[in-house]
C-alpha atoms as a PDB file:
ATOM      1  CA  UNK A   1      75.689 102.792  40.094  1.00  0.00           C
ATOM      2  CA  UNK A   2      72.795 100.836  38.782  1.00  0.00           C
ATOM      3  CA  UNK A   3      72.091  97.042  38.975  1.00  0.00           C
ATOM      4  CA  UNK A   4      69.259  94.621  37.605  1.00  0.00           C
ATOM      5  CA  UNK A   5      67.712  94.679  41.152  1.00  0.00           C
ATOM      6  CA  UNK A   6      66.571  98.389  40.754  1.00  0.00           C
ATOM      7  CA  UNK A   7      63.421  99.770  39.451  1.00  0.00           C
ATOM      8  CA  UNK A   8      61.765 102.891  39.283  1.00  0.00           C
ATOM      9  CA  UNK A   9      59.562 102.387  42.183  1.00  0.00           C
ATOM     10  CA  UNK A  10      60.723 103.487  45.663  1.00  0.00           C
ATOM     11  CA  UNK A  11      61.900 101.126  47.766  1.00  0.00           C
ATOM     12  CA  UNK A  12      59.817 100.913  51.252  1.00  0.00           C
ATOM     13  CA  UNK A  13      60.975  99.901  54.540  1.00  0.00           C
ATOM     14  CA  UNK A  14      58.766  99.350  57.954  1.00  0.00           C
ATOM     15  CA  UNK A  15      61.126  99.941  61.278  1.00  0.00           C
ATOM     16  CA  UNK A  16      59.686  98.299  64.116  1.00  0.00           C
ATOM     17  CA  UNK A  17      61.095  99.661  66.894  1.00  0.00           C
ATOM     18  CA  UNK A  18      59.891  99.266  71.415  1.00  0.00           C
ATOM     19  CA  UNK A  19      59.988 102.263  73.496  1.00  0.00           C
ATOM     20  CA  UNK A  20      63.813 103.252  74.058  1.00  0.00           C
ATOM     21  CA  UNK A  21      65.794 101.180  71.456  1.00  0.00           C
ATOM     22  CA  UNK A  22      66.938 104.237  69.541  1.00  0.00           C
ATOM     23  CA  UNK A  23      63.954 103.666  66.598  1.00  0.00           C
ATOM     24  CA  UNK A  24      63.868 107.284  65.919  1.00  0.00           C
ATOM     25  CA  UNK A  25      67.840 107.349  65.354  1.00  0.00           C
ATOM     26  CA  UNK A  26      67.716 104.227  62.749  1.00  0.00           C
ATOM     27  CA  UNK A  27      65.083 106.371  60.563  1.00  0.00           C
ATOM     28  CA  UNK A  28      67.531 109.263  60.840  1.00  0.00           C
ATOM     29  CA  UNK A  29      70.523 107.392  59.688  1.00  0.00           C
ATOM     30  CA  UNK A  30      68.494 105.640  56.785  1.00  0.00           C
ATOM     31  CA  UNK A  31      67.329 108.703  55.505  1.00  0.00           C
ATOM     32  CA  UNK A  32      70.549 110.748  56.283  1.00  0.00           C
ATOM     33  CA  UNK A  33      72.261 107.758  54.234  1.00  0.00           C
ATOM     34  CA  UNK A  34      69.577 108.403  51.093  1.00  0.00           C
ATOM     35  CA  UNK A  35      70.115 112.224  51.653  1.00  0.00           C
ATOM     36  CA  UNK A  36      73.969 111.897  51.252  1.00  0.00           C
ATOM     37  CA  UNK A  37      74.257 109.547  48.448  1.00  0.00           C
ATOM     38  CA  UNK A  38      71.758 112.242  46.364  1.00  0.00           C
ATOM     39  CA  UNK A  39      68.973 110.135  46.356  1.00  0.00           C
ATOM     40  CA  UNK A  40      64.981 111.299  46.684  1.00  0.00           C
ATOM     41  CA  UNK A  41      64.056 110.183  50.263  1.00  0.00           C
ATOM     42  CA  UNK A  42      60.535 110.522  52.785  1.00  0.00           C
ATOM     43  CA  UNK A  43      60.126 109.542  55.729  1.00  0.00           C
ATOM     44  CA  UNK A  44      57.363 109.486  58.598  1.00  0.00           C
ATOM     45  CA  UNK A  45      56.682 107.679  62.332  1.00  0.00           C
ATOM     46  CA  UNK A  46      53.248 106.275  64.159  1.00  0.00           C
ATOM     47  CA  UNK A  47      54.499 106.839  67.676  1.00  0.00           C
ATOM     48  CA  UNK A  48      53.386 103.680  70.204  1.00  0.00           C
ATOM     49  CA  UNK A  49      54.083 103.517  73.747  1.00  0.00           C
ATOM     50  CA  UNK A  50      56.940 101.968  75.984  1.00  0.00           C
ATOM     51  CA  UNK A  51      54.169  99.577  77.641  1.00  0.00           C
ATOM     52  CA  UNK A  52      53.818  96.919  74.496  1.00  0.00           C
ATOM     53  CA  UNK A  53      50.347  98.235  73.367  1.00  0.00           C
ATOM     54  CA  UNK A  54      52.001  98.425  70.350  1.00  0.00           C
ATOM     55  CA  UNK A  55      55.714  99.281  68.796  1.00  0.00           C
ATOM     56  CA  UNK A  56      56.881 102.766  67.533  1.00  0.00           C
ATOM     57  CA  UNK A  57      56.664 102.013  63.316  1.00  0.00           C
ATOM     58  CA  UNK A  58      58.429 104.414  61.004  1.00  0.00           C
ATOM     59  CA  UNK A  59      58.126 104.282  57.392  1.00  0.00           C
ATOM     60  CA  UNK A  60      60.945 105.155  54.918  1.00  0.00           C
ATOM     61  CA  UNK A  61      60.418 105.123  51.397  1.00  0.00           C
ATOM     62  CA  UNK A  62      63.942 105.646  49.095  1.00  0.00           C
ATOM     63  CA  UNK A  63      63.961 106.697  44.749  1.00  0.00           C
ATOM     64  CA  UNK A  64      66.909 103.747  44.147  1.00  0.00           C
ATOM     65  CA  UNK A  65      67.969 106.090  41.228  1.00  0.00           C
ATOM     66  CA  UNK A  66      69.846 109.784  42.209  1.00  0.00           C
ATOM     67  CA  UNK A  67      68.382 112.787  41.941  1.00  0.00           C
ATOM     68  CA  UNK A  68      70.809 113.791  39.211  1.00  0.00           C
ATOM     69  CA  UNK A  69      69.561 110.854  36.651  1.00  0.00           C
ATOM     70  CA  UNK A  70      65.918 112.444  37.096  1.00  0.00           C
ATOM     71  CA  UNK A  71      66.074 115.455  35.214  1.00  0.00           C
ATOM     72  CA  UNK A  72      63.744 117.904  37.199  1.00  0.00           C
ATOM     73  CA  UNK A  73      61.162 114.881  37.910  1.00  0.00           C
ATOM     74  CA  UNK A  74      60.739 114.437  41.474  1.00  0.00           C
ATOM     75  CA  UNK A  75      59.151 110.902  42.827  1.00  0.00           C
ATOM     76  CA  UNK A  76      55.611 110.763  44.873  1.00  0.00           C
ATOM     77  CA  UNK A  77      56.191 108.901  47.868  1.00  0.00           C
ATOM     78  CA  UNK A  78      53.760 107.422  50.438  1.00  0.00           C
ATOM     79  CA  UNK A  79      53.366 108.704  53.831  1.00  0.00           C
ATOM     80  CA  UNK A  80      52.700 105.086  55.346  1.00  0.00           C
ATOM     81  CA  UNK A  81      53.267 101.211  55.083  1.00  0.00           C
ATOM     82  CA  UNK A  82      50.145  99.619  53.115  1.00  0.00           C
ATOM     83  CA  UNK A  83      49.243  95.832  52.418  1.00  0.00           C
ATOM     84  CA  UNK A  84      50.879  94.639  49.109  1.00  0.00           C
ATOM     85  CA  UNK A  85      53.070  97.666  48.992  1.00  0.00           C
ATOM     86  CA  UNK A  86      55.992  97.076  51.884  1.00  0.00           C
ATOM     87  CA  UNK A  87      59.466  96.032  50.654  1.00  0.00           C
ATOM     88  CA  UNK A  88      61.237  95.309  53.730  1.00  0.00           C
ATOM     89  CA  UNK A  89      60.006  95.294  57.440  1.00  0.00           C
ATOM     90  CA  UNK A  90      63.099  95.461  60.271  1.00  0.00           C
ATOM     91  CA  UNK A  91      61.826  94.230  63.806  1.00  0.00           C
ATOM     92  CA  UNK A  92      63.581  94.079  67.087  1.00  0.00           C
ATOM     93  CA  UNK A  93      61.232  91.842  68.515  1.00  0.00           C
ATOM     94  CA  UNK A  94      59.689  89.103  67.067  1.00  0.00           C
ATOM     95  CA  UNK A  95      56.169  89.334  68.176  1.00  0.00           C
ATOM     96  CA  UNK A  96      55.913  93.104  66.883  1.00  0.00           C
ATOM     97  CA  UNK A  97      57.182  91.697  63.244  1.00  0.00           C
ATOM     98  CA  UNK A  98      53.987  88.831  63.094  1.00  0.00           C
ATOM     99  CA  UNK A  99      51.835  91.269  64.523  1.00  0.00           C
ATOM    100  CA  UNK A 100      52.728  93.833  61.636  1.00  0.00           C
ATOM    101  CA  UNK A 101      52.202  90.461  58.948  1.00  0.00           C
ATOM    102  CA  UNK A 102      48.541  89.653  61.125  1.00  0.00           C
ATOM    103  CA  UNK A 103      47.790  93.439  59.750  1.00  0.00           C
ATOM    104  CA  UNK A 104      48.299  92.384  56.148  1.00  0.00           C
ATOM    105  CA  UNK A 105      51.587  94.317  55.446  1.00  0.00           C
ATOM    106  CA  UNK A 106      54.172  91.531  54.893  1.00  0.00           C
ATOM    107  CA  UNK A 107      53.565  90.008  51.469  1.00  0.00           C
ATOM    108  CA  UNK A 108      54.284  86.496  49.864  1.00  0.00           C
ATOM    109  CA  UNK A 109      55.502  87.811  47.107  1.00  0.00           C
ATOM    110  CA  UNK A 110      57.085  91.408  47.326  1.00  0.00           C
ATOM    111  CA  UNK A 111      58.336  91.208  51.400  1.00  0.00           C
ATOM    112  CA  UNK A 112      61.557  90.792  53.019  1.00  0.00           C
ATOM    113  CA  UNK A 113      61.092  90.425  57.062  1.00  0.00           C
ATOM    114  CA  UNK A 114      64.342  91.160  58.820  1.00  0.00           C
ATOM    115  CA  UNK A 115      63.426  90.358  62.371  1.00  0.00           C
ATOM    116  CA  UNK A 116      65.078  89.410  66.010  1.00  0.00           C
ATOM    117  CA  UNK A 117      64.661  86.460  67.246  1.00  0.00           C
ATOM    118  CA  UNK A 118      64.564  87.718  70.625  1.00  0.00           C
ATOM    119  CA  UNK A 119      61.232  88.423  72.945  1.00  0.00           C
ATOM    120  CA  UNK A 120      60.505  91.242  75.284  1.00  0.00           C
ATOM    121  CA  UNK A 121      56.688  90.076  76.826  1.00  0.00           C
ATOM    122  CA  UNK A 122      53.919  92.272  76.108  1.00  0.00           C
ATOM    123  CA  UNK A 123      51.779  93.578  79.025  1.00  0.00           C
ATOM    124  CA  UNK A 124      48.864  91.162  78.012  1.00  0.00           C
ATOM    125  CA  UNK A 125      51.364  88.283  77.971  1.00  0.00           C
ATOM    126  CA  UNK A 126      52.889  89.368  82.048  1.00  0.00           C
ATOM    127  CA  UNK A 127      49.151  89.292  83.102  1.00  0.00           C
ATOM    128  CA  UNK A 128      48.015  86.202  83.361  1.00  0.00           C
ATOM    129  CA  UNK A 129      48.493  84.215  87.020  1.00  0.00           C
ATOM    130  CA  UNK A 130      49.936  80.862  84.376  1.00  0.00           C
ATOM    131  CA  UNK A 131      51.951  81.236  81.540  1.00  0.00           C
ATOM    132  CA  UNK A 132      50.634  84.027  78.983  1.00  0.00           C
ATOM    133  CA  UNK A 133      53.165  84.053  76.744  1.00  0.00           C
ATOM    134  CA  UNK A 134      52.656  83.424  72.687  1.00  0.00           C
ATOM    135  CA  UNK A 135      54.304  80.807  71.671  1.00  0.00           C
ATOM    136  CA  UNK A 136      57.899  81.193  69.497  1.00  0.00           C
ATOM    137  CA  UNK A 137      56.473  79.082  66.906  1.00  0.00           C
ATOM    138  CA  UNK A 138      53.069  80.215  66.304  1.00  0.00           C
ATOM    139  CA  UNK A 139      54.710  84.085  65.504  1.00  0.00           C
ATOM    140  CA  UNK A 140      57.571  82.216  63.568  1.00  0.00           C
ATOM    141  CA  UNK A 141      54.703  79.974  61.838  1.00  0.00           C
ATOM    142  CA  UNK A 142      52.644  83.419  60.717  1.00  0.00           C
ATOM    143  CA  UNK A 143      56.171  85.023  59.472  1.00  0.00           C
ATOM    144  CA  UNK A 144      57.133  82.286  57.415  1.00  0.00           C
ATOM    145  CA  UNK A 145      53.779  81.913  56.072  1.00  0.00           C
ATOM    146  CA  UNK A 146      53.254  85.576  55.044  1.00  0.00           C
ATOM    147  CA  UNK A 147      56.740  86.831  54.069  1.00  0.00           C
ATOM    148  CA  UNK A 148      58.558  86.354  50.573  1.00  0.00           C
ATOM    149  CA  UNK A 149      61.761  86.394  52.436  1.00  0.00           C
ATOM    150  CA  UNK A 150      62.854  85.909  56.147  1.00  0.00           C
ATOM    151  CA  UNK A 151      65.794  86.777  58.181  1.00  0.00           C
ATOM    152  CA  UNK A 152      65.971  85.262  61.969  1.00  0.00           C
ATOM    153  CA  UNK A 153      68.395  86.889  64.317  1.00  0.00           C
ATOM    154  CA  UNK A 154      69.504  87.406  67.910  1.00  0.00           C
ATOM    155  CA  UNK A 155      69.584  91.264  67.533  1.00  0.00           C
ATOM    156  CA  UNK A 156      69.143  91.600  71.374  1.00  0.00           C
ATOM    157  CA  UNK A 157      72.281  89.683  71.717  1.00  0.00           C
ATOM    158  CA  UNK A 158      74.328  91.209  69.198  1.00  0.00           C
ATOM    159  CA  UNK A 159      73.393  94.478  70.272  1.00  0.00           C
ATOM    160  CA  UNK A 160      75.075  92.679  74.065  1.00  0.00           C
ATOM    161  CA  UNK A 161      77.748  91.293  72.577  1.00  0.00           C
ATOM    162  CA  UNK A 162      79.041  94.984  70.366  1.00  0.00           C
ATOM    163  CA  UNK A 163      78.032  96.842  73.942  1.00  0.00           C
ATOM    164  CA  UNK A 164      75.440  98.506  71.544  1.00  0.00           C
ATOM    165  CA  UNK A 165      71.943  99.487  71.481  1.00  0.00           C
ATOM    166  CA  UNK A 166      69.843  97.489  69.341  1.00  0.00           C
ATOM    167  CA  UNK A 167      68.953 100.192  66.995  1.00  0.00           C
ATOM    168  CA  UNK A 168      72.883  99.638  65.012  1.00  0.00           C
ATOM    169  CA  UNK A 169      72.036  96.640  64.706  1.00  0.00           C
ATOM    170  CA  UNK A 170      68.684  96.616  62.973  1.00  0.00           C
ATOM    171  CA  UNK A 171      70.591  99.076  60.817  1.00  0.00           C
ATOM    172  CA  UNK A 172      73.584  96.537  59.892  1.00  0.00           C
ATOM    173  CA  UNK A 173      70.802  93.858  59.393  1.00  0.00           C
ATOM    174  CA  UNK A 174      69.075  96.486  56.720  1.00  0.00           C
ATOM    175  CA  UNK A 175      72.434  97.175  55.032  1.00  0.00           C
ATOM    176  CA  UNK A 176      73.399  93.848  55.203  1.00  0.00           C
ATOM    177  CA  UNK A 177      69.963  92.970  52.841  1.00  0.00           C
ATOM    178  CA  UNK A 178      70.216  96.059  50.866  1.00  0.00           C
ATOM    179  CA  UNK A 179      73.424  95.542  49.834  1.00  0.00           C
ATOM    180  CA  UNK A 180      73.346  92.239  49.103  1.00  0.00           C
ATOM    181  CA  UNK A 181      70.416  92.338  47.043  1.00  0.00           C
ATOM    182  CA  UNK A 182      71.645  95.381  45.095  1.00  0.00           C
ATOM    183  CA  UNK A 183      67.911  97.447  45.710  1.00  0.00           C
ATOM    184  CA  UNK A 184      69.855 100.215  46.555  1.00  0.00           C
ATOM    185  CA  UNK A 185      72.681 101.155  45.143  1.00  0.00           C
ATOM    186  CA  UNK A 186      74.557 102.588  48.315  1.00  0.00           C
ATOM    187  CA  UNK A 187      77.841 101.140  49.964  1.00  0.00           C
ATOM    188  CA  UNK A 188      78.523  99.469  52.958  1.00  0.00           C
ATOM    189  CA  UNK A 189      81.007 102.709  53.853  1.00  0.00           C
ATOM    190  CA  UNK A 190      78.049 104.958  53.244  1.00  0.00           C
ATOM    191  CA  UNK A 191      75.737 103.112  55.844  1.00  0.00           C
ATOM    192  CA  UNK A 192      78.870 103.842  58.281  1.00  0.00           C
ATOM    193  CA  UNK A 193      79.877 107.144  57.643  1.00  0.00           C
ATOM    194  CA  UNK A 194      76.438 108.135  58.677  1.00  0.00           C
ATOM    195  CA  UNK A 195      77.084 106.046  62.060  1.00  0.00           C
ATOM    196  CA  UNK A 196      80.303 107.775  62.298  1.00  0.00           C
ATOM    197  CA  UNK A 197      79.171 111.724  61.161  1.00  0.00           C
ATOM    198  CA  UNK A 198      76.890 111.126  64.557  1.00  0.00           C
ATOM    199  CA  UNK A 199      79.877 111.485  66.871  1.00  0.00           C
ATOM    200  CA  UNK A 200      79.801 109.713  70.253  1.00  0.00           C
ATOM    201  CA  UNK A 201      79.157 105.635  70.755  1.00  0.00           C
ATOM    202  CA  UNK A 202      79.954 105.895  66.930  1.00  0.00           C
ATOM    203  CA  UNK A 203      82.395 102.974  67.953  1.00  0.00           C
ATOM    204  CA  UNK A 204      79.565 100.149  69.872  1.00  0.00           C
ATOM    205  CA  UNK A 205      77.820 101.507  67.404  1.00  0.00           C
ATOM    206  CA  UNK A 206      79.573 100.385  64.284  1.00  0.00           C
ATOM    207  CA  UNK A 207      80.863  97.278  65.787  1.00  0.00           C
ATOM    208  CA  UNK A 208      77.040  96.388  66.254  1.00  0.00           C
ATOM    209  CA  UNK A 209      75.952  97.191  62.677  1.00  0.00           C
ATOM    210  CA  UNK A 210      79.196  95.379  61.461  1.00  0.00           C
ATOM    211  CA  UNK A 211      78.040  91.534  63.463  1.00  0.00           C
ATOM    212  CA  UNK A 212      74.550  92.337  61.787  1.00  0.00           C
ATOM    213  CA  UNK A 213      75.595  93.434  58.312  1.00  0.00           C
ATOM    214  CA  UNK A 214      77.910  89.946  58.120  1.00  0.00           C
ATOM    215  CA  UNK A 215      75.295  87.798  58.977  1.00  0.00           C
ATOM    216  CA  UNK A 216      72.549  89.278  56.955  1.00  0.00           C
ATOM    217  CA  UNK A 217      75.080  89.319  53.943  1.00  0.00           C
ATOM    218  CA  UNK A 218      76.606  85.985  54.633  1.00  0.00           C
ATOM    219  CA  UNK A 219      73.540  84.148  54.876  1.00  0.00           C
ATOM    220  CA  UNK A 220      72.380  85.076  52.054  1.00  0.00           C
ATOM    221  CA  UNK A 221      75.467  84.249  50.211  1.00  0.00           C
ATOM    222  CA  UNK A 222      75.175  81.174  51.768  1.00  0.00           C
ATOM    223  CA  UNK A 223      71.891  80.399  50.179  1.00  0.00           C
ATOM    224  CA  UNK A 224      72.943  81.795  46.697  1.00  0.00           C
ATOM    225  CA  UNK A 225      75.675  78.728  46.940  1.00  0.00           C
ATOM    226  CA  UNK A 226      73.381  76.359  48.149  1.00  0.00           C
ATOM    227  CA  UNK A 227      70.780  77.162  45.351  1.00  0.00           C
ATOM    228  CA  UNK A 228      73.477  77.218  42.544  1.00  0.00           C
ATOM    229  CA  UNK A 229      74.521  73.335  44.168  1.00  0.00           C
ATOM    230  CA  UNK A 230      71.116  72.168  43.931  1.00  0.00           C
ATOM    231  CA  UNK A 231      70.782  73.501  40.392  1.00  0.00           C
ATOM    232  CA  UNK A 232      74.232  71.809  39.532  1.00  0.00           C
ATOM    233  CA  UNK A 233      72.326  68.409  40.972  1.00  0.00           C
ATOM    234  CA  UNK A 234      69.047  69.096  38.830  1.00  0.00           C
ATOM    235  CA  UNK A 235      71.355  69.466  35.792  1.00  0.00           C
ATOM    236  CA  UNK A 236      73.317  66.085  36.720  1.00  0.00           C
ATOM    237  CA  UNK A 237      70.564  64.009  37.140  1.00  0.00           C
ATOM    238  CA  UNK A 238      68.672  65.483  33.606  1.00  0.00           C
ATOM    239  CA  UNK A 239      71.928  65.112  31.733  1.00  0.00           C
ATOM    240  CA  UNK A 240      71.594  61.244  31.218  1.00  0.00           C
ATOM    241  CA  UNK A 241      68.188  61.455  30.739  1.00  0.00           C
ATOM    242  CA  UNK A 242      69.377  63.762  27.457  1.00  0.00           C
ATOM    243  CA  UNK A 243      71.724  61.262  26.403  1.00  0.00           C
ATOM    244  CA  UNK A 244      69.690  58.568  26.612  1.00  0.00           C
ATOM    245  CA  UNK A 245      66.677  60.122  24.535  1.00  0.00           C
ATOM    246  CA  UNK A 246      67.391  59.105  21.410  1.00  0.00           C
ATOM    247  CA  UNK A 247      67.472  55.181  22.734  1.00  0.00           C
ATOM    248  CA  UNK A 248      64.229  53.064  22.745  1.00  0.00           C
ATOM    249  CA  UNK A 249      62.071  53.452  25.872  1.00  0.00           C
ATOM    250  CA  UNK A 250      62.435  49.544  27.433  1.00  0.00           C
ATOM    251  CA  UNK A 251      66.294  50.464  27.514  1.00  0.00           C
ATOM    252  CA  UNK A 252      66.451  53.931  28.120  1.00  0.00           C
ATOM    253  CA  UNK A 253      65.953  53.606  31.689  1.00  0.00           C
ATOM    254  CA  UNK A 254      68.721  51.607  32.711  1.00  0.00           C
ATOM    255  CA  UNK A 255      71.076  53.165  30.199  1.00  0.00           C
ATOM    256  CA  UNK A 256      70.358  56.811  31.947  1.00  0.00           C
ATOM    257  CA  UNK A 257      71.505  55.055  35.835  1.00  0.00           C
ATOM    258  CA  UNK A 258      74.762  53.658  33.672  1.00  0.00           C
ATOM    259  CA  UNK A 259      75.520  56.530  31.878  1.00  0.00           C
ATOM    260  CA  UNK A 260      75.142  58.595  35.352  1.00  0.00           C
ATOM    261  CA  UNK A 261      77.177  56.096  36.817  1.00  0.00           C
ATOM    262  CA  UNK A 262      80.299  56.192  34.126  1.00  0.00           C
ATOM    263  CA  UNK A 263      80.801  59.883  34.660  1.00  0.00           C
ATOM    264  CA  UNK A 264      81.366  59.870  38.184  1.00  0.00           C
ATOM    265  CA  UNK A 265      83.300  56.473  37.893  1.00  0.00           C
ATOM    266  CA  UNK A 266      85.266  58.743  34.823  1.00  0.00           C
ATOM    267  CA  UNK A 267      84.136  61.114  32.923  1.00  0.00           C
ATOM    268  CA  UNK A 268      81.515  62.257  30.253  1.00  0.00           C
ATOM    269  CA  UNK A 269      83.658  61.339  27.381  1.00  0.00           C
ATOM    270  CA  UNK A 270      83.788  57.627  28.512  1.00  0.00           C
ATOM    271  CA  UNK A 271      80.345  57.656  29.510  1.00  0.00           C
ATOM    272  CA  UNK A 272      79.994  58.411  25.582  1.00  0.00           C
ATOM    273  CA  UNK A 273      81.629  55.265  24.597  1.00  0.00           C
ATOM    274  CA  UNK A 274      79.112  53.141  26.773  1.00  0.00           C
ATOM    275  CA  UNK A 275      76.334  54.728  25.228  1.00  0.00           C
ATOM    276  CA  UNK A 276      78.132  53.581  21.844  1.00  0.00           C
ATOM    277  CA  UNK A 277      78.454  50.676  22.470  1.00  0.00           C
ATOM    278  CA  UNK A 278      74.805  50.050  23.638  1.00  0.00           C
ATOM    279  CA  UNK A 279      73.620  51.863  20.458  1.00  0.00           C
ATOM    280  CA  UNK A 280      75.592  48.565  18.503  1.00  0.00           C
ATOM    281  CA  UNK A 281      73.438  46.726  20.702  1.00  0.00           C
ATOM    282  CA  UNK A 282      70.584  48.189  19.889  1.00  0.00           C
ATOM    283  CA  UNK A 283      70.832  48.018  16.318  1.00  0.00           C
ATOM    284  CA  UNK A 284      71.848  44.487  16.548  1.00  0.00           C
ATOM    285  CA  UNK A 285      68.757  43.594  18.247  1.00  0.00           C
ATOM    286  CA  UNK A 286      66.692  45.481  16.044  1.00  0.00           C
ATOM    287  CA  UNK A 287      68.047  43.626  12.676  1.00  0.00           C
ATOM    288  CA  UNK A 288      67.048  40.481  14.605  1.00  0.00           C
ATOM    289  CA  UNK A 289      63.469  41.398  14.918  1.00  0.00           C
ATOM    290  CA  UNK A 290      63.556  43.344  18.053  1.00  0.00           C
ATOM    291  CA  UNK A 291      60.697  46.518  18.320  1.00  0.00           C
ATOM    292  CA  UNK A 292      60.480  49.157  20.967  1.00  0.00           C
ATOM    293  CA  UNK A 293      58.138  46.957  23.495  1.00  0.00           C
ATOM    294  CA  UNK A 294      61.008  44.726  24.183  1.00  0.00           C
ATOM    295  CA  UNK A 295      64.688  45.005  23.408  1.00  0.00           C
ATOM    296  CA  UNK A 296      64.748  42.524  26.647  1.00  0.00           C
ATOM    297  CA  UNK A 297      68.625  41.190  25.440  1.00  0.00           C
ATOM    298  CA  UNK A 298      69.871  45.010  25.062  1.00  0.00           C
ATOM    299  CA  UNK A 299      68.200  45.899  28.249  1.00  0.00           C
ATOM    300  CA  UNK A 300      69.948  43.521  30.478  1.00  0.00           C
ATOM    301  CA  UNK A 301      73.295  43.864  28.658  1.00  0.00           C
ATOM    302  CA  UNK A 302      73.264  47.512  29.775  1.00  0.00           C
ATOM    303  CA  UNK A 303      73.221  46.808  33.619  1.00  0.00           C
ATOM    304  CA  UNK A 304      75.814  44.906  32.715  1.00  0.00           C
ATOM    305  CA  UNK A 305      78.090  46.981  30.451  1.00  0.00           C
ATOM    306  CA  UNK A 306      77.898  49.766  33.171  1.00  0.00           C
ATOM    307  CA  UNK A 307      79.015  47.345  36.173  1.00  0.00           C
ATOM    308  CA  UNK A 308      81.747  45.942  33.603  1.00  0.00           C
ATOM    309  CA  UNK A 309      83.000  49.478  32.438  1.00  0.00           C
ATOM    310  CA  UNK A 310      82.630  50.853  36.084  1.00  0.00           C
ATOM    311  CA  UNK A 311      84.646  48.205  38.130  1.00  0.00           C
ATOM    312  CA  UNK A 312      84.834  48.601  41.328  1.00  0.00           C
ATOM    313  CA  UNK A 313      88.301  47.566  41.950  1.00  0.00           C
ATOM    314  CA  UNK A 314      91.034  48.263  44.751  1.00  0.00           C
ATOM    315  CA  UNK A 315      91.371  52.468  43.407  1.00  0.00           C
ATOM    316  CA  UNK A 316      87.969  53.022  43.262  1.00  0.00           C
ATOM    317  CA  UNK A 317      86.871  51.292  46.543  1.00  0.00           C
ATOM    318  CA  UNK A 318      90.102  53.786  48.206  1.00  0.00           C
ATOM    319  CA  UNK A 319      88.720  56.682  46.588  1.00  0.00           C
ATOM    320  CA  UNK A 320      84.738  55.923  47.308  1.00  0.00           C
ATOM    321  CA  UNK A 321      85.693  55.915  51.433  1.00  0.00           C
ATOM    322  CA  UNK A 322      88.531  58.564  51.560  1.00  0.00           C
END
């Protein structure tokens, strides 16, 4: 399956991962997942340490076309995350995800960050007599600043509330994206069957990738509505100003708030007939001597036609405050 998302570029994904959250085991599934839908797959680890001197990173890069539509040609793939070249970064903890952006790798306009809002303190931060630790904001602050997309969520207490480790649900949170955006052309079943072909906990586990998945997916529905609204509201508020075009400028104005006003008080078609009948306005100014600096008579008589044609009576009053 191919969609207009894909390229022929591999697709690149930075897991940030602490000591003991099962970082390892997310690389496996994502490139077990790759493996078993026939798809070209590499993928590598930086091992950190357990004492937050720095995160456990693995790097995953997936060919979003199979292996079969390749004929014999086999992709070159990267061995590690560089600046400008990182598609997605998934973080369990929010300080590891800004300190990846402070080292260049998130990008304006290529990244997604996927990243838990939750905090586990750094050694640095525990060490200090007052309070050491960096701020939520400041991290938040470099994230938003550096990334071309950003996901915020409690993976710490998902992972609690499935009876999970946190490692399914970084994994729900990448399928979640992946799917949505269509970058890679796998199923949501195919994420889980490699949960499930590992055998025990595959239960917390799905139940964990499944609270991530639908929030990751849902949001960004969510915002895919939201945009098409606002572009609906763009397009409502330039339609009079079409309609009004071919009026002269001194009466335009007004005419574009009246004819905005008829179609919600109606509809389009009698927002037509005001603009008729302000044309016969028009012309009869014109024949009277009027030019395009005034048309003062035509002007006023159009606040006026729209308040007559758009009476507020008993009905509309009802239907304004119900």
């Amino acid at each position: 399956m191919k969609t207009s998302a894909m390229n022929d570029q591999p697709v690149s994904f930075l897991l940030c991962a602490l000591g003991g959250e099962g970082g390892g085991v997310l690389a496996d599934w994502l490139v077990h997942t790759a493996r078993q839908c026939g798809h070209a797959v590499s993928g590598t680890s930086i091992p950190g340490v357990a004492q937050r001197t720095g995160a456990t990173t693995y790097y995953v890069e997936i060919f979003p076309h199979p292996d079969a539509e390749l004929e014999g040609r086999q992709p070159v793939f990267g061995l590690y995350a560089v600046p400008g070249a990182l598609d997605v970064l998934v973080g369990s903890e929010l300080l590891e995800a800004a300190r990846q952006a402070g080292h260049g790798l998130v990008s304006p306009d290529r990244t997604t960050v996927l990243v838990s809002t939750a905090r586990t303190l750094t050694t640095i931060e525990k060490m200090p007599l007052a309070d050491g630790r960096v701020a939520d904001e400041a991290l938040l602050a470099a994230l938003q600043s550096s990334a071309a997309e950003l996901e915020l969520l409690d993976m710490a207490a998902l992972a609690r509330q499935a009876g999970t480790v946190i490692s399914a649900v970084m994994f729900g949170a990448l399928a979640g994206w992946a799917v949505a955006t269509g970058r890679l052309p796998f199923a949501r079943e195919d994420y889980e069957a490699t949960i499930r072909a590992g055998g025990k906990g595959a239960e917390a586990s799905l139940r964990g990738f499944s609270l991530a998945f639908d929030r990751v997916s849902g949001a960004r529905t969510q915002r895919q509505r939201v945009m098409a609204l606002a572009d609906q509201v763009v397009q409502a508020n330039n339609a009079p100003l079409a309609a009004v075009a071919h009026l002269p400028t001194a009466v335009a104005e007004v005419a574009a708030l009246g004819h905005a006003r008829l179609v919600d008080y109606q509809d389009a078609a009698y927002a037509n007939l005001y603009l008729q009948r302000l044309q016969q306005l028009v012309d009869a100014e014109r024949a009277a001597g009027g030019t395009a600096a005034s048309f003062a008579a035509t002007t006023e008589a159009a606040r006026w036609l729209a308040l007559w044609m758009a009476f507020d009576d008993i009905v509309r009053v009802a239907d304004l405050k119900s």
